[in-house]
C-alpha atoms as a PDB file:
ATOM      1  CA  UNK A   1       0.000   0.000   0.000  1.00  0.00           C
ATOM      2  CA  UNK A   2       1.457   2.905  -1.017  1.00  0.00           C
ATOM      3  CA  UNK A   3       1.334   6.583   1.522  1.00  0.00           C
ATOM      4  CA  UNK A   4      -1.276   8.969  -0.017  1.00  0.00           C
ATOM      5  CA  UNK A   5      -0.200  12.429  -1.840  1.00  0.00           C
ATOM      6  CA  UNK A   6      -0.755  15.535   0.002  1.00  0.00           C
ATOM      7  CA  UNK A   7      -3.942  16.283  -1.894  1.00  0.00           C
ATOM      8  CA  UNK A   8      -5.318  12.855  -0.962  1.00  0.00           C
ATOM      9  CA  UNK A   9      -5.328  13.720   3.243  1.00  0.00           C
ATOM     10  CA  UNK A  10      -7.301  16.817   3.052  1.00  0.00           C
ATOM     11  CA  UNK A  11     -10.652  16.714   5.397  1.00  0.00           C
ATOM     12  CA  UNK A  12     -11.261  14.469   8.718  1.00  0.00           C
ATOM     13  CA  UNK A  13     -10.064  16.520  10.453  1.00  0.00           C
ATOM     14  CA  UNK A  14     -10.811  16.386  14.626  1.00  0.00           C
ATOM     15  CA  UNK A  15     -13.592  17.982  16.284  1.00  0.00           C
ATOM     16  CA  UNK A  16     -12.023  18.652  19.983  1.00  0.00           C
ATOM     17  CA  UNK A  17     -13.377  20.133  22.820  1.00  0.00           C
ATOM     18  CA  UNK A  18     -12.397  23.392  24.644  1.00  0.00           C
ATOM     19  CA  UNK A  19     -11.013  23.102  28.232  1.00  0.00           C
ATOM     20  CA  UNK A  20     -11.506  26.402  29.449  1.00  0.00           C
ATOM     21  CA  UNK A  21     -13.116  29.109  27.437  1.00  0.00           C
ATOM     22  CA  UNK A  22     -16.612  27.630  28.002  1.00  0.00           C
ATOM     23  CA  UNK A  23     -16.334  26.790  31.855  1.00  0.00           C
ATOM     24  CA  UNK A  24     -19.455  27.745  33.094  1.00  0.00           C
ATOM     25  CA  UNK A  25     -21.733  27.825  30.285  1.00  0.00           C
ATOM     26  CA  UNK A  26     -24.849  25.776  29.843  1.00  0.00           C
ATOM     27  CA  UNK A  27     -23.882  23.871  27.099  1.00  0.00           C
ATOM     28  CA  UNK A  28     -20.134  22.670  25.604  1.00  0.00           C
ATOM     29  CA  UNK A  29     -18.580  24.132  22.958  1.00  0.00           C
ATOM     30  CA  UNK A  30     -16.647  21.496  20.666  1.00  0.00           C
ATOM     31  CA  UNK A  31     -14.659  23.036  17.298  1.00  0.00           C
ATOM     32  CA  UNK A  32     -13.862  21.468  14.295  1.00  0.00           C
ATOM     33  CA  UNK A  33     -10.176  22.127  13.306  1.00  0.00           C
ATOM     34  CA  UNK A  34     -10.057  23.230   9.717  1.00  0.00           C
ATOM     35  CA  UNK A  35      -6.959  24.658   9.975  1.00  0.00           C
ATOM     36  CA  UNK A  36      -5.423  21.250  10.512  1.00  0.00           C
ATOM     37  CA  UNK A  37      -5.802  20.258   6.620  1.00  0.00           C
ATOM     38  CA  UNK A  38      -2.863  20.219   5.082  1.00  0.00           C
ATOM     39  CA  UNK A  39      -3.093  23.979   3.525  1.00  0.00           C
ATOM     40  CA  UNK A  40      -3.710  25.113   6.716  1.00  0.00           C
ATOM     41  CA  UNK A  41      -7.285  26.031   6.356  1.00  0.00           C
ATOM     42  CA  UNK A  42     -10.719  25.002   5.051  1.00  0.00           C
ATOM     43  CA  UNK A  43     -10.482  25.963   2.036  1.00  0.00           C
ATOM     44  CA  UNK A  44      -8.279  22.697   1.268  1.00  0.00           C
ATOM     45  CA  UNK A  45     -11.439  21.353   0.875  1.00  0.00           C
ATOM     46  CA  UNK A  46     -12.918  23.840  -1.628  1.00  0.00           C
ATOM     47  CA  UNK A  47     -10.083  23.715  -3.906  1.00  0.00           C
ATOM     48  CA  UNK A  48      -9.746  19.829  -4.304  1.00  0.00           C
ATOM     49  CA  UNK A  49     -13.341  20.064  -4.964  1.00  0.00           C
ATOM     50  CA  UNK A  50     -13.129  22.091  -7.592  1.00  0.00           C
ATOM     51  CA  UNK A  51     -10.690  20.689  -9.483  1.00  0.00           C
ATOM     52  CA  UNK A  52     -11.709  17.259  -9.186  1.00  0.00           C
ATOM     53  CA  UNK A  53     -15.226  18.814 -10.638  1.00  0.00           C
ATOM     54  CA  UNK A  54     -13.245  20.240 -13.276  1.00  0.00           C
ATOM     55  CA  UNK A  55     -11.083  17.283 -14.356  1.00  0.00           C
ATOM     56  CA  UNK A  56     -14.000  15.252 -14.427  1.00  0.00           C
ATOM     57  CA  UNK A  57     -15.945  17.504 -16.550  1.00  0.00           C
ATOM     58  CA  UNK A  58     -12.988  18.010 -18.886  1.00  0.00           C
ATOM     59  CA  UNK A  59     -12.712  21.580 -18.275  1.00  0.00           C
ATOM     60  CA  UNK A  60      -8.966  21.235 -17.128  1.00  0.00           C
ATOM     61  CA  UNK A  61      -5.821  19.784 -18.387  1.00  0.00           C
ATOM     62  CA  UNK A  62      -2.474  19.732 -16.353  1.00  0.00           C
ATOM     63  CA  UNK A  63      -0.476  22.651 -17.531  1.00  0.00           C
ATOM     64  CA  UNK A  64      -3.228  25.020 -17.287  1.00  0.00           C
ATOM     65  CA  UNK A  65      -3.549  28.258 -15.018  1.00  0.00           C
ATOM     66  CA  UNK A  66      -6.115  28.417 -12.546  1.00  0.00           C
ATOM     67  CA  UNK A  67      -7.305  31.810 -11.422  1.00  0.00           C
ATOM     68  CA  UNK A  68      -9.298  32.615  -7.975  1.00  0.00           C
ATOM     69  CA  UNK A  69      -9.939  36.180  -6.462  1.00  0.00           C
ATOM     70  CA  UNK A  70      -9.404  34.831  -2.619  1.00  0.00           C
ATOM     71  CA  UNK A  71      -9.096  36.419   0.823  1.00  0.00           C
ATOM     72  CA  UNK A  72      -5.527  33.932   0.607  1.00  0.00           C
ATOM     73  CA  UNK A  73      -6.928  30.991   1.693  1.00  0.00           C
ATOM     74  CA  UNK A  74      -8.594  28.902  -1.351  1.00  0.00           C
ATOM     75  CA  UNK A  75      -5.900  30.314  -3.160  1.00  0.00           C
ATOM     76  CA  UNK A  76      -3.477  28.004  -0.908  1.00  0.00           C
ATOM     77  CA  UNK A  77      -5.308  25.252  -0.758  1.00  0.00           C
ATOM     78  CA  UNK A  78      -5.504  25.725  -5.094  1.00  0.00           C
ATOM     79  CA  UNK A  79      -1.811  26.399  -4.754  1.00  0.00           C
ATOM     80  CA  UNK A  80      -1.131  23.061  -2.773  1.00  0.00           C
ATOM     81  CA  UNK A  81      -3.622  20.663  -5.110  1.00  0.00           C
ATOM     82  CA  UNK A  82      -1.953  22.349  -8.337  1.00  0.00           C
ATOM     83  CA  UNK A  83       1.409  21.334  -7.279  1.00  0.00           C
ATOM     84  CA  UNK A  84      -0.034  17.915  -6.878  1.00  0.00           C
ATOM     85  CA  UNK A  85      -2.142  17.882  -9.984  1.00  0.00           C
ATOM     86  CA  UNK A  86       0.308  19.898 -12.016  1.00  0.00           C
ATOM     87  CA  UNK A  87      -1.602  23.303 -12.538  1.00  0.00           C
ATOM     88  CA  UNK A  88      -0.373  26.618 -12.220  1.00  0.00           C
ATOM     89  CA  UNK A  89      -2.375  29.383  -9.752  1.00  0.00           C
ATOM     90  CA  UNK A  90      -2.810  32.834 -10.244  1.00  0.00           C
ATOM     91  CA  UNK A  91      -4.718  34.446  -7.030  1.00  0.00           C
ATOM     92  CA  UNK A  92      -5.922  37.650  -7.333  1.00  0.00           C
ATOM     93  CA  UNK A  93      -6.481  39.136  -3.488  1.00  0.00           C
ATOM     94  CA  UNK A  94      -7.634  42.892  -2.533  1.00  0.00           C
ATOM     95  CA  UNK A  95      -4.831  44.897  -0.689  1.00  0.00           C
ATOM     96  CA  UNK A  96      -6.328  44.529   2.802  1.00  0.00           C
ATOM     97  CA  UNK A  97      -5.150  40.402   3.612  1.00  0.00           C
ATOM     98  CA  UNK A  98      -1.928  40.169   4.762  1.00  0.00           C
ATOM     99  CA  UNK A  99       1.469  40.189   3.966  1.00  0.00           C
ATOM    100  CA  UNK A 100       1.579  36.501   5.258  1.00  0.00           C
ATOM    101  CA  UNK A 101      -0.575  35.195   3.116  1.00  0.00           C
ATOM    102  CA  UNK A 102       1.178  36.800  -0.562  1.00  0.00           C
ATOM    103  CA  UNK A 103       4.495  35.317   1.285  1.00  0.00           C
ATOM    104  CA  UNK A 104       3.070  31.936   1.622  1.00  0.00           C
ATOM    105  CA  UNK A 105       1.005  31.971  -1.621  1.00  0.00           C
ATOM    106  CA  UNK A 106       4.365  33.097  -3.196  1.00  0.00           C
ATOM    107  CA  UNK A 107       6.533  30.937  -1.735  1.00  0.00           C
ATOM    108  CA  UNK A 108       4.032  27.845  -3.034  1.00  0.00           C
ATOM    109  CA  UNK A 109       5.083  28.795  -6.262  1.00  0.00           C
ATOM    110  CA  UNK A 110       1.370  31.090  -7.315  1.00  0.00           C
ATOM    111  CA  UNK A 111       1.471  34.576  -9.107  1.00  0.00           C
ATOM    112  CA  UNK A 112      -0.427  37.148  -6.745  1.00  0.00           C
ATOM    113  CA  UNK A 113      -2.123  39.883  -7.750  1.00  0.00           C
ATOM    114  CA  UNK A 114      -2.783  42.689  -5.500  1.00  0.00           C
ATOM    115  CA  UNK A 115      -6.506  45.266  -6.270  1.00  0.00           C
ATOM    116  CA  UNK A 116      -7.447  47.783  -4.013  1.00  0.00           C
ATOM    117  CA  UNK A 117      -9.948  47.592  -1.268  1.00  0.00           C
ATOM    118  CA  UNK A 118     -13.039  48.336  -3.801  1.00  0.00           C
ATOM    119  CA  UNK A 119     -16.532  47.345  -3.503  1.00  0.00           C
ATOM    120  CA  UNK A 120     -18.059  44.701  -5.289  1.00  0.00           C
ATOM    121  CA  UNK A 121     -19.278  46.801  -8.725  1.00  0.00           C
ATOM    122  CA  UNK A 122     -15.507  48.717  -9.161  1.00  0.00           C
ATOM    123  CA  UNK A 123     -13.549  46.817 -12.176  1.00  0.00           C
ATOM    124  CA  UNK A 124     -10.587  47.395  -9.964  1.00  0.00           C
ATOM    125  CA  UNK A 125     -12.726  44.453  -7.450  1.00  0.00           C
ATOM    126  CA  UNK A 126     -10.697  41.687  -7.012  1.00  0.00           C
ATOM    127  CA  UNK A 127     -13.383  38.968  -8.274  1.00  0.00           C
ATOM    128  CA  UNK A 128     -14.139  41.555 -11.522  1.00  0.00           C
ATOM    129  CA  UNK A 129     -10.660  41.672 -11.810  1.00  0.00           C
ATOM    130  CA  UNK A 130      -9.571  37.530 -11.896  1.00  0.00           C
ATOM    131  CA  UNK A 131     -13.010  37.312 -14.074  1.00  0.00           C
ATOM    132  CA  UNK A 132     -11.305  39.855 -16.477  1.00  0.00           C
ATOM    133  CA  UNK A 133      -7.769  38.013 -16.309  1.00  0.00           C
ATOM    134  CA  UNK A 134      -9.807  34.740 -16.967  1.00  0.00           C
ATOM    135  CA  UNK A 135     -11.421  35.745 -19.856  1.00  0.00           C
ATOM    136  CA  UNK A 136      -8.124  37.666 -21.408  1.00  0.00           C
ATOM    137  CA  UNK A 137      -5.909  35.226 -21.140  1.00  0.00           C
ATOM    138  CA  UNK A 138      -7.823  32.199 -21.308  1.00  0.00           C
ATOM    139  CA  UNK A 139      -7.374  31.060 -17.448  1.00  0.00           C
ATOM    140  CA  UNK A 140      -9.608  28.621 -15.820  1.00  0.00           C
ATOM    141  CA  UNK A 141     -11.763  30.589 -13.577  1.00  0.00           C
ATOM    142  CA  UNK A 142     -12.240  28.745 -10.641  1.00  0.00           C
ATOM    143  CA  UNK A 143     -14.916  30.657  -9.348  1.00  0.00           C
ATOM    144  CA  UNK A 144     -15.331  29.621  -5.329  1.00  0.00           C
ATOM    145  CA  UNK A 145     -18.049  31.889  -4.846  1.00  0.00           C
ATOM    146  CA  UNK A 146     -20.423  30.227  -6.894  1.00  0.00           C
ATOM    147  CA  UNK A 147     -18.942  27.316  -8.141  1.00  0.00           C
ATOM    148  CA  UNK A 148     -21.840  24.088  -6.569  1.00  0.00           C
ATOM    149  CA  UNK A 149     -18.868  22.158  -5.757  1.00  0.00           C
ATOM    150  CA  UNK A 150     -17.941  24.625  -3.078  1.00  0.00           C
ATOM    151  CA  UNK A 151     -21.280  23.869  -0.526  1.00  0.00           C
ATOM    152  CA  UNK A 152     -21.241  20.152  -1.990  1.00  0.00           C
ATOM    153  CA  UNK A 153     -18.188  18.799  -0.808  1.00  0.00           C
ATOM    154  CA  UNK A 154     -19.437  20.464   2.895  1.00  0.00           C
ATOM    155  CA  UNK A 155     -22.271  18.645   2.605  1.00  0.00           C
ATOM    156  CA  UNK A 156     -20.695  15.336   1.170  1.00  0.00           C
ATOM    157  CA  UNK A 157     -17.852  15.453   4.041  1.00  0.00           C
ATOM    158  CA  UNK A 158     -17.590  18.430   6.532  1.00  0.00           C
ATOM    159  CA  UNK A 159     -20.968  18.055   7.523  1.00  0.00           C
ATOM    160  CA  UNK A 160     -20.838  14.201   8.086  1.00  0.00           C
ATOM    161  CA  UNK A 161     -17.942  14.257   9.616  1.00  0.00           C
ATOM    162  CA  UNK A 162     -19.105  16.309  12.397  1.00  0.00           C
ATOM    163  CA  UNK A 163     -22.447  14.150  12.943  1.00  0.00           C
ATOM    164  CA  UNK A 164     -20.369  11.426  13.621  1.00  0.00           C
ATOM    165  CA  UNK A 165     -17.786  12.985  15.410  1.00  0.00           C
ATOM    166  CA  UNK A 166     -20.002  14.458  17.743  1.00  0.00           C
ATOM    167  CA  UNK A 167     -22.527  11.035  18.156  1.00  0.00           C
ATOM    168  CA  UNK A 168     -25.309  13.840  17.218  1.00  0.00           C
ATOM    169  CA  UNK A 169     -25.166  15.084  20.165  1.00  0.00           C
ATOM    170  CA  UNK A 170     -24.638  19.080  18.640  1.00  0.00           C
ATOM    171  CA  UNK A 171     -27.544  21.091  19.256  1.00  0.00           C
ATOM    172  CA  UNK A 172     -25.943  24.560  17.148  1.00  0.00           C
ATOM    173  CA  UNK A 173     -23.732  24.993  14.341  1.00  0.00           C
ATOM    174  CA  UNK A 174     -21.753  28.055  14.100  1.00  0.00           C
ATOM    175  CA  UNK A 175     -19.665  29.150  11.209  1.00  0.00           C
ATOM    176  CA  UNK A 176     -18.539  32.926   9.212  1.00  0.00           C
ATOM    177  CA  UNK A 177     -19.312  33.049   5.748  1.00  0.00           C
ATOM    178  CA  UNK A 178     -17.109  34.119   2.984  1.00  0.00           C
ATOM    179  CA  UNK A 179     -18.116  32.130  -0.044  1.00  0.00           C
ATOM    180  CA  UNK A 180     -20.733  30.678   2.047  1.00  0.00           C
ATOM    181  CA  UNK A 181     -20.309  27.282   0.638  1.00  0.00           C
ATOM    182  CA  UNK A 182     -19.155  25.752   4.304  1.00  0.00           C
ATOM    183  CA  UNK A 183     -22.123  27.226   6.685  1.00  0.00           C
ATOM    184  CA  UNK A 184     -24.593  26.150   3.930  1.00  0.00           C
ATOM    185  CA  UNK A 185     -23.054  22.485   3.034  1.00  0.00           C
ATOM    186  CA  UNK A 186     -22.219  21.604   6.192  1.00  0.00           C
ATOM    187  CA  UNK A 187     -25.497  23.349   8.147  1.00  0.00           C
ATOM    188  CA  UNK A 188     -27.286  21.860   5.163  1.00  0.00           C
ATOM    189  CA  UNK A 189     -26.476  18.458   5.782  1.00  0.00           C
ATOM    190  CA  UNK A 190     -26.501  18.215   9.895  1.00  0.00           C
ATOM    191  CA  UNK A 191     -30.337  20.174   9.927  1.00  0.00           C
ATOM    192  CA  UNK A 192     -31.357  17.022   7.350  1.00  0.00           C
ATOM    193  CA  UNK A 193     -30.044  14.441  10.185  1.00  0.00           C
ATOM    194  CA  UNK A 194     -32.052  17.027  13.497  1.00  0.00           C
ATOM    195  CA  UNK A 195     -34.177  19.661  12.145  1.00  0.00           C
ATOM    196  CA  UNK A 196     -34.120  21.132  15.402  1.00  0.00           C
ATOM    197  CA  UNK A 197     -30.426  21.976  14.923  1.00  0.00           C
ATOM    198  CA  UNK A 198     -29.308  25.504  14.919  1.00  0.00           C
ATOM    199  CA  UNK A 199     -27.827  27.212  12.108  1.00  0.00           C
ATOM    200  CA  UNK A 200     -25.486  30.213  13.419  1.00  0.00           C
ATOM    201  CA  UNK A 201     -24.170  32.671  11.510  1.00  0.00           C
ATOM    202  CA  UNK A 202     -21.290  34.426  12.969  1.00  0.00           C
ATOM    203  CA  UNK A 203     -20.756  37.641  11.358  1.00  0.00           C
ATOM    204  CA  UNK A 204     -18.292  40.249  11.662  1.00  0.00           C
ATOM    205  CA  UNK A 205     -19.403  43.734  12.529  1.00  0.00           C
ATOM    206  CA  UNK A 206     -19.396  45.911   9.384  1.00  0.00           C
ATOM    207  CA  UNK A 207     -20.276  42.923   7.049  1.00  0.00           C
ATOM    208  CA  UNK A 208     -23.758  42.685   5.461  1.00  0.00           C
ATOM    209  CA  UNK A 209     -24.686  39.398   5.184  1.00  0.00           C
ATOM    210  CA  UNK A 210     -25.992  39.350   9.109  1.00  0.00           C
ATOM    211  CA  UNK A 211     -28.286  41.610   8.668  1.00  0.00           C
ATOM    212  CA  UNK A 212     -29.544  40.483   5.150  1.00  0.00           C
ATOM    213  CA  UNK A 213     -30.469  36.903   6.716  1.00  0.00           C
ATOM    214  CA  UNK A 214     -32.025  38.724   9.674  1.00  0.00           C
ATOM    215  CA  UNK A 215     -34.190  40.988   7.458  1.00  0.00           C
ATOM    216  CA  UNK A 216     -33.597  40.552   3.570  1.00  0.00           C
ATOM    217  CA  UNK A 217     -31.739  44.183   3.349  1.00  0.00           C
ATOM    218  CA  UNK A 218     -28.431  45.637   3.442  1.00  0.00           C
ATOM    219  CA  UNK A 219     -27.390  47.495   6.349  1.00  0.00           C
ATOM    220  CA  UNK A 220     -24.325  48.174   8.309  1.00  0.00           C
ATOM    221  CA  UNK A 221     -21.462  48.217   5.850  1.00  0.00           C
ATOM    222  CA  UNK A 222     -18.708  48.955   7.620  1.00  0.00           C
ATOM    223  CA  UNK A 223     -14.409  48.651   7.359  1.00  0.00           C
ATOM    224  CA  UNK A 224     -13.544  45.594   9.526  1.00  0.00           C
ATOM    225  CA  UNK A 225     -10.530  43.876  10.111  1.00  0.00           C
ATOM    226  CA  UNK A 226     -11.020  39.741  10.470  1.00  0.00           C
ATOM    227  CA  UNK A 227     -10.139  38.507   6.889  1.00  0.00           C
ATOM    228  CA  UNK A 228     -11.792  35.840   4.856  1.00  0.00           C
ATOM    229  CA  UNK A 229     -15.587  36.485   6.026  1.00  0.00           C
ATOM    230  CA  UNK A 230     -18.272  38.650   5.720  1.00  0.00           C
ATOM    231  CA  UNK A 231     -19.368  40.782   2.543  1.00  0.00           C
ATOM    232  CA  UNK A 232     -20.971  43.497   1.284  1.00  0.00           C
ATOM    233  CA  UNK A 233     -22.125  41.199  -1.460  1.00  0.00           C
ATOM    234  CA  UNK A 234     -24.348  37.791  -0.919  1.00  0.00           C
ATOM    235  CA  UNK A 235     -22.394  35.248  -2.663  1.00  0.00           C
ATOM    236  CA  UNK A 236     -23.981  32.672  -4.485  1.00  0.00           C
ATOM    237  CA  UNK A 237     -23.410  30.174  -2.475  1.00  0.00           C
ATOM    238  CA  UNK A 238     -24.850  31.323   0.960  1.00  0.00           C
ATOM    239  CA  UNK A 239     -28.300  29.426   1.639  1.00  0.00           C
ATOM    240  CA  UNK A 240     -29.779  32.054   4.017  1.00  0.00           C
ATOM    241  CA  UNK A 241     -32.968  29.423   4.253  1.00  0.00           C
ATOM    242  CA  UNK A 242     -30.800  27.139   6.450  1.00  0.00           C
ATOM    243  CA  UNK A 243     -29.800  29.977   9.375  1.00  0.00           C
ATOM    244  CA  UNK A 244     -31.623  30.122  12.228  1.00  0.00           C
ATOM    245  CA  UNK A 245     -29.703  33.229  13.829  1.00  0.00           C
ATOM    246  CA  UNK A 246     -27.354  35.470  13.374  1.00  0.00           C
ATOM    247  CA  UNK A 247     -23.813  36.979  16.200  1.00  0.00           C
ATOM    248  CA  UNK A 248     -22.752  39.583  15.155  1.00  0.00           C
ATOM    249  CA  UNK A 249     -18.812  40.002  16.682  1.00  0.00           C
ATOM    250  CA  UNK A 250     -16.564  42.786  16.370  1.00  0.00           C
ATOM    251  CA  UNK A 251     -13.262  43.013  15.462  1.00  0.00           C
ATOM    252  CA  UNK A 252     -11.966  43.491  19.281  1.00  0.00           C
ATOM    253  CA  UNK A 253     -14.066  40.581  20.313  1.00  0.00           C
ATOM    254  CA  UNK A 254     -12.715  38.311  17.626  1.00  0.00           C
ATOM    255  CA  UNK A 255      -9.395  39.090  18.078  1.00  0.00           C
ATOM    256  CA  UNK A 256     -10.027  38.104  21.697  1.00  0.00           C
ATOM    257  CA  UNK A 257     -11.508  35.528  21.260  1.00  0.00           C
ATOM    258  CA  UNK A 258      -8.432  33.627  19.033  1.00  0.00           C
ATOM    259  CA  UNK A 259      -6.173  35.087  21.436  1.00  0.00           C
ATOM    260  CA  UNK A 260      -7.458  33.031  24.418  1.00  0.00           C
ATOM    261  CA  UNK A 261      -7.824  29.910  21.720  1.00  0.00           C
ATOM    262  CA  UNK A 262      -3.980  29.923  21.242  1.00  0.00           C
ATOM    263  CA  UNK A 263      -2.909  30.934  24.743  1.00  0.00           C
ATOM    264  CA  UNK A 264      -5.483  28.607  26.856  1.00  0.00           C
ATOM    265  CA  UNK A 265      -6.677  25.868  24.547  1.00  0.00           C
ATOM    266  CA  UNK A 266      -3.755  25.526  22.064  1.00  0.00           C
ATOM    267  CA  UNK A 267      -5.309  26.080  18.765  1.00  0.00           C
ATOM    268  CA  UNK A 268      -3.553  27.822  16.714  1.00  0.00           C
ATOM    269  CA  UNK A 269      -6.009  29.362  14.525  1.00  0.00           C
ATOM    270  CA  UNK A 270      -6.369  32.320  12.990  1.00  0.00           C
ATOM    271  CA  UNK A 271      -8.845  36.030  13.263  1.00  0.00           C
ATOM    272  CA  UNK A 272     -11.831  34.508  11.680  1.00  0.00           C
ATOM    273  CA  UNK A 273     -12.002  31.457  13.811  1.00  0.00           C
ATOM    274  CA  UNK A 274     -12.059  33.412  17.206  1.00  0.00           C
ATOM    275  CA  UNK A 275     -15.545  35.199  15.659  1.00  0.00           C
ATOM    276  CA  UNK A 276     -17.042  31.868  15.463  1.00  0.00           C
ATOM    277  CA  UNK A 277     -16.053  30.741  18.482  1.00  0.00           C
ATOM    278  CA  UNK A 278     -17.043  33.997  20.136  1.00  0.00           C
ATOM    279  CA  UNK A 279     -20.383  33.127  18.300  1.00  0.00           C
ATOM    280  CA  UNK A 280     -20.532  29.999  20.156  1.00  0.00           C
ATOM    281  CA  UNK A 281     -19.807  30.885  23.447  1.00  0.00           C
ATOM    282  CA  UNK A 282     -23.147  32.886  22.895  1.00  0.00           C
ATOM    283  CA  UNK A 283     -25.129  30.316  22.142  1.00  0.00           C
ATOM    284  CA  UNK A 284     -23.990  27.924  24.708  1.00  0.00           C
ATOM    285  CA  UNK A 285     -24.676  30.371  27.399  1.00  0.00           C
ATOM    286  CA  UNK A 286     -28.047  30.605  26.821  1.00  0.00           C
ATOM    287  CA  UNK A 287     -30.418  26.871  28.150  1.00  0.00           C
ATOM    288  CA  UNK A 288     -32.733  27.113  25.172  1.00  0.00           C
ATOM    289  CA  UNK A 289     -29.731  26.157  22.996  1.00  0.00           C
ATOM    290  CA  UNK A 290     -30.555  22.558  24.304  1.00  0.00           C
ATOM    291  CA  UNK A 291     -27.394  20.882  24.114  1.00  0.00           C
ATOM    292  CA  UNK A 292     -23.503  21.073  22.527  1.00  0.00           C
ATOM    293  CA  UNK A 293     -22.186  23.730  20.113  1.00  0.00           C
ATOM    294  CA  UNK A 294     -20.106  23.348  17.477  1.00  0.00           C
ATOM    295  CA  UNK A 295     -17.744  25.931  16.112  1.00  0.00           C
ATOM    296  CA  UNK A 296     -15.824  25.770  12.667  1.00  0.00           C
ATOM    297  CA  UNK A 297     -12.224  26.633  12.865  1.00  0.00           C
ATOM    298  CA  UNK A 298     -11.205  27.681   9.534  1.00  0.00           C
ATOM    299  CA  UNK A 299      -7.417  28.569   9.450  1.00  0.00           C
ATOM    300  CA  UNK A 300      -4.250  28.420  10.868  1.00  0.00           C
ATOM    301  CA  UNK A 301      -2.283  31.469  12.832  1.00  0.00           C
ATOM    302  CA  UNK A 302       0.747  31.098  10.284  1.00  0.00           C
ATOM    303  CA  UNK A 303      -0.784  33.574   8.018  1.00  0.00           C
ATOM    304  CA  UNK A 304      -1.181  36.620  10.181  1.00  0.00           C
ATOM    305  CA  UNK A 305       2.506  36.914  11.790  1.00  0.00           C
ATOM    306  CA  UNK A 306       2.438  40.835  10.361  1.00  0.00           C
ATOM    307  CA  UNK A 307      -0.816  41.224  11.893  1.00  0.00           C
ATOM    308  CA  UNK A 308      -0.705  43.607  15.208  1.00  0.00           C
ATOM    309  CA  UNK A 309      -3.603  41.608  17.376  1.00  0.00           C
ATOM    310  CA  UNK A 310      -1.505  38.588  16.704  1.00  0.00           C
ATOM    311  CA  UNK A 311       1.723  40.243  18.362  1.00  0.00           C
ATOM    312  CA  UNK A 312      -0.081  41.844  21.361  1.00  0.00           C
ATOM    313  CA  UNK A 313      -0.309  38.377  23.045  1.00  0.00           C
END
């Protein structure tokens, strides 16, 4: 039996539980460490999803460049599988992710491209802009914001994997949403096994999305700092029908938040994990949430050395 390639170990990953940051709280708070695949992050999954979808659909041949606008994260994890697979990876990421993440993407052998900060409708948007680069040079446009193969493989494995894991037991599921495909796969599939399950968006303070599933408008857009969720924009790929509620955490509570997760619990994880878990900590406080929570964890700390709430612990 021959050792698998590093494409072939992405997903089952653990669900642990915390030791300390829910003490006292009505209900446990278990998280499911994404940032343990082997790109560091969730997105490990998206990207081997889509390329499988694409080989299988012909739409890709070895050799070929693969373009993503990404927060740095799906760009890794497209980085890592082309390597294996034999693609080359252009991401295209707006100025405001970190230095980190170009460094690793760079060092992994992709071409970044750096946009401005611009909203959604600007051509100099990062997603207008990799559409634009897709279409003039002929790229593969990977498309992870509304590509079905992003909330399918959460469905087909996240999801599953944290039914079993858990025995069931998990009475709320909290996740951010950047592409959306995770929260909607996953919540998708664990609501189907106990539709009395909660489905929590956690949302950072200054993004839309919260207060479009609470109401069906915009409201709130606002500068915030956590990387890789929230929008101003829905993506395509967010099923607002599954969430139940919405936590809305700010930037200072986030940053918190993943502060105690490396310092008390160990888990090295990254700005956008300590909003969901901040999310959590609200729901298991409250009785009516009838039983465990479980947080996603969605990257590693590796990627936000240059970041100043990393080097205040």
């Amino acid at each position: 039996m021959k050792p698998p390639t590093i494409d072939e170990v992405i997903g089952n990953t653990p669900l642990v539980r915390l030791r300390h940051l829910d003490a006292g709280l009505a209900w446990p708070v278990w998280v499911k460490c994404e940032h343990l695949n082997p790109g560091g992050s969730v997105k490990d999954r998206l990207a081997l999803a889509i390329v499988n979808s694409a080989e299988r659909e012909g739409k890709i041949q070895p050799g070929q460049t693969l373009i993503e606008a990404t927060a740095g994260n799906t760009g890794m994890g497209l980085a890592l599988v082309g390597l294996a697979r034999g693609y080359q990876v252009v991401c295209v990421m707006p100025e405001k992710m970190s230095q980190d993440k170009r460094d690793a993407l760079a060092l992994l052998g992709a071409e970044v491209i750096i946009t401005p900060n611009a909203p959604p409708h600007s051509p100099d948007n990062f997603r207008q802009v990799a559409a634009r680069l897709a279409k003039e040079k002929g790229w593969f446009l990977t498309e992870q914001f509304d590509n079905p193969a992003n909330p399918r493989i959460h469905y087909e494995t996240t999801g599953p994997e944290i039914w079993h894991q858990s025995g069931g037991k998990l009475m709320a599921f909290v996740a951010g949403a950047g592409t959306g495909g995770s929260l909607s796969g996953a919540g998708r599939f664990l609501k189907e096994q106990n539709p009395t399950l909660q489905v929590v968006l956690a949302d950072p303070l200054g993004s839309q999305l919260g207060s479009y599933a609470l109401t069906g408008k915009y409201s709130g857009d606002g500068p915030y700092l956590v990387e890789g969720i929230g929008a101003s924009q829905v993506p395509e790929n967010l099923e607002f029908s599954i969430i139940d509620a919405v936590e809305t955490i700010s930037d200072e509570e986030s940053f918190e938040v993943t502060r105690q997760l490396i310092r008390r619990e160990g888990l090295w994880v990254g700005g956008s994990s300590g909003t969901a878990v901040a999310a959590a900590l609200r729901r298991a406080a409250l009785p009516a949430t009838g039983g465990p929570v479980v947080a996603l964890v969605t990257d590693s700390w590796d990627r936000y050395f240059s970041r100043d709430w990393l080097r205040s612990i």
